[in-house]
C-alpha atoms as a PDB file:
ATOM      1  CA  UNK A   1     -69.691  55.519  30.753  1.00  0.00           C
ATOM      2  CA  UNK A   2     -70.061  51.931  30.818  1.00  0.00           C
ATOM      3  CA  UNK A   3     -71.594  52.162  27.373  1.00  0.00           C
ATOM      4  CA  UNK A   4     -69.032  54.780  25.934  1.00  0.00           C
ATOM      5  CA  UNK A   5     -66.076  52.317  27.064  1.00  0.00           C
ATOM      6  CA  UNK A   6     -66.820  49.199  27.348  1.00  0.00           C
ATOM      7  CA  UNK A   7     -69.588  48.469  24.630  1.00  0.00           C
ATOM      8  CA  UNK A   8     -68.611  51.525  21.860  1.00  0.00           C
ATOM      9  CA  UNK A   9     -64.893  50.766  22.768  1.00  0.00           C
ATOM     10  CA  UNK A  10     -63.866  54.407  22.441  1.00  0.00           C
ATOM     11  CA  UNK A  11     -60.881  55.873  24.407  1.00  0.00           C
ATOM     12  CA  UNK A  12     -61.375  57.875  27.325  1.00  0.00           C
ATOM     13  CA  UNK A  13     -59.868  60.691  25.734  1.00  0.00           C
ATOM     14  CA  UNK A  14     -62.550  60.073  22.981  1.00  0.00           C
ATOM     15  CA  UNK A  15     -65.492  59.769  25.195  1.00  0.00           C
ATOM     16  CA  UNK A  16     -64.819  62.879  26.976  1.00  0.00           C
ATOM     17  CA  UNK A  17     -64.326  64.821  23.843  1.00  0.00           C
ATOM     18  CA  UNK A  18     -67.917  63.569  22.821  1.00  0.00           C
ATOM     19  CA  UNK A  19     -70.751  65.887  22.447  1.00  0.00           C
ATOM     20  CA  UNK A  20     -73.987  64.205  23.775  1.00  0.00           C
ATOM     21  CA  UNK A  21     -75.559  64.285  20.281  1.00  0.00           C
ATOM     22  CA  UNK A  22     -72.201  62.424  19.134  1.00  0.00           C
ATOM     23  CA  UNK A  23     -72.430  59.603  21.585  1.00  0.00           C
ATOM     24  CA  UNK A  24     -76.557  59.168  21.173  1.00  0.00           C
ATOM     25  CA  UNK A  25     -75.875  58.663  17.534  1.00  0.00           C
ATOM     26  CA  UNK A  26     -72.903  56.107  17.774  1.00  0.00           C
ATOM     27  CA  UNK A  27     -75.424  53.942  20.139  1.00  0.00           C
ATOM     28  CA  UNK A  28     -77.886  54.602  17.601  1.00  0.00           C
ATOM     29  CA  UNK A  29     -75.679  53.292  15.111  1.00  0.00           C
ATOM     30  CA  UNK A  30     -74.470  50.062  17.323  1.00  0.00           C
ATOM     31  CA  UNK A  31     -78.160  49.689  18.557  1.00  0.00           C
ATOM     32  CA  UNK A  32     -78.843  48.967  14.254  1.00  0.00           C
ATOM     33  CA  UNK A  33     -75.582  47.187  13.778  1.00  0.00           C
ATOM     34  CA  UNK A  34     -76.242  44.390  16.724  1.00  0.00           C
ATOM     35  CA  UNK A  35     -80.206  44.432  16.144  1.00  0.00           C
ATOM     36  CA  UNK A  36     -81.075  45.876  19.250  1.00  0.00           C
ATOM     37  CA  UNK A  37     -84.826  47.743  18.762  1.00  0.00           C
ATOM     38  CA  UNK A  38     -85.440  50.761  19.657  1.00  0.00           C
ATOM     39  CA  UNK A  39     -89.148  51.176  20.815  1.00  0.00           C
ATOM     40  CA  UNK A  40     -88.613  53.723  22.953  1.00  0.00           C
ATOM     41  CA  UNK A  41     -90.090  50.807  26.121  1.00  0.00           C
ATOM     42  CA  UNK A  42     -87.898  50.273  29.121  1.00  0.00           C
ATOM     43  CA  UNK A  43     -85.408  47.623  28.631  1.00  0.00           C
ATOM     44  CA  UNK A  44     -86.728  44.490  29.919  1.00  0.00           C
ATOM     45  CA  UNK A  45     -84.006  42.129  31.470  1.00  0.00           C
ATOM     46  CA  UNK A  46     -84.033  40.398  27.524  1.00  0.00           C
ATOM     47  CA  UNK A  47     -83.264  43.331  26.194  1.00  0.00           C
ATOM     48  CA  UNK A  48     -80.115  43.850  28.439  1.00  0.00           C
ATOM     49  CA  UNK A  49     -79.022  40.421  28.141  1.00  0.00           C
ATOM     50  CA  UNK A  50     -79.306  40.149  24.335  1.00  0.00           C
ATOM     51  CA  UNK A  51     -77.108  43.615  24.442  1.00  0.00           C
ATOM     52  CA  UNK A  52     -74.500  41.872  26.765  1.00  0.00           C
ATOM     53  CA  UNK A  53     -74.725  38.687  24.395  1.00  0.00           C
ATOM     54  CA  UNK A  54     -73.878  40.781  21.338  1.00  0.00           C
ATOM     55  CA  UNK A  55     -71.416  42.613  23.225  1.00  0.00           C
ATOM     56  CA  UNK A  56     -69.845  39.739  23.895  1.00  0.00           C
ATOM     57  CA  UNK A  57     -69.781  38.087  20.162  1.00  0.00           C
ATOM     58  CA  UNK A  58     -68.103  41.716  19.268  1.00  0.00           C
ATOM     59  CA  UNK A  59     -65.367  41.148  21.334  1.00  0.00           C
ATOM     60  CA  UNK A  60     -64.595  37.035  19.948  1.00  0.00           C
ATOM     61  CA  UNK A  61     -64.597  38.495  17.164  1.00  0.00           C
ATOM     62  CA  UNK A  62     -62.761  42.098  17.550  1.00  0.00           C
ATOM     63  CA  UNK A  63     -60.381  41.126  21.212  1.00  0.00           C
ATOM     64  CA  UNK A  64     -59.049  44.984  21.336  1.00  0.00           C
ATOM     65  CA  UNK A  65     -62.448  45.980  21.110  1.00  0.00           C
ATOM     66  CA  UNK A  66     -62.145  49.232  18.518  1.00  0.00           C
ATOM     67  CA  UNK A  67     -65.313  49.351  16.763  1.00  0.00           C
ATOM     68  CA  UNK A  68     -65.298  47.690  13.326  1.00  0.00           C
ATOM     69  CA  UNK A  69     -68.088  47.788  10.074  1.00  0.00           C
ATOM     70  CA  UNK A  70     -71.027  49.219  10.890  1.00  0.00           C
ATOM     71  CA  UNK A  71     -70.141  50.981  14.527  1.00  0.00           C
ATOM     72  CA  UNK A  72     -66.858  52.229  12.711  1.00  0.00           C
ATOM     73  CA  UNK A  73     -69.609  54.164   9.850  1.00  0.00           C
ATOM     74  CA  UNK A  74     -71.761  55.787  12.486  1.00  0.00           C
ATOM     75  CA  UNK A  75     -68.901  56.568  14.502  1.00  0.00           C
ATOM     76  CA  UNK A  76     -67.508  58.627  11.391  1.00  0.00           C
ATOM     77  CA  UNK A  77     -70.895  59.659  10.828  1.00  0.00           C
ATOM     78  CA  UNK A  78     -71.162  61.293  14.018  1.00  0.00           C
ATOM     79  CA  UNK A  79     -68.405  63.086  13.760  1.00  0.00           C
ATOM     80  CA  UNK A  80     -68.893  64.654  10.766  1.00  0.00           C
ATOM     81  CA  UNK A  81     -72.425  65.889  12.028  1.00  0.00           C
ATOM     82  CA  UNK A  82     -70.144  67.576  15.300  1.00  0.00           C
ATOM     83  CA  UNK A  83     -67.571  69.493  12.341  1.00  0.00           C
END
């Protein structure tokens, strides 16, 4: 959830309405926007803090925290897959 909310910004209406496949490929998509690898390792505490770091920068730069760019085209991409 805290992903789904907080770091892909949707609504809770959204979220809940989100097939797992859905949400796995709008992380996906953020993970590529914000340069976060995906090696399949456990997340060392780096990893997490880099994520938190370019959570962070998203919001300076986007305060009502709806996805924008990138996270906005995987988000679209998604749900085209789910139709």
């Amino acid at each position: 959830m805290e992903i789904g909310l907080g770091v892909l910004g949707f609504s809770s209406r959204d979220f809940w309405n989100l097939t797992y496949r859905e949400f796995e490929a709008a992380f996906d998509g953020w993970k590529k926007a914000n340069g976060v690898k995906d090696d399949k390792r456990s997340w060392t505490r780096e990893d997490v803090e880099s994520l938190q770091d370019s959570v962070r920068e998203m919001k300076k730069t986007n305060p009502d925290g709806k996805p924008t760019g990138k996270l906005r085209a995987a988000l679209k991409e998604a749900r085209r897959g789910r139709n």
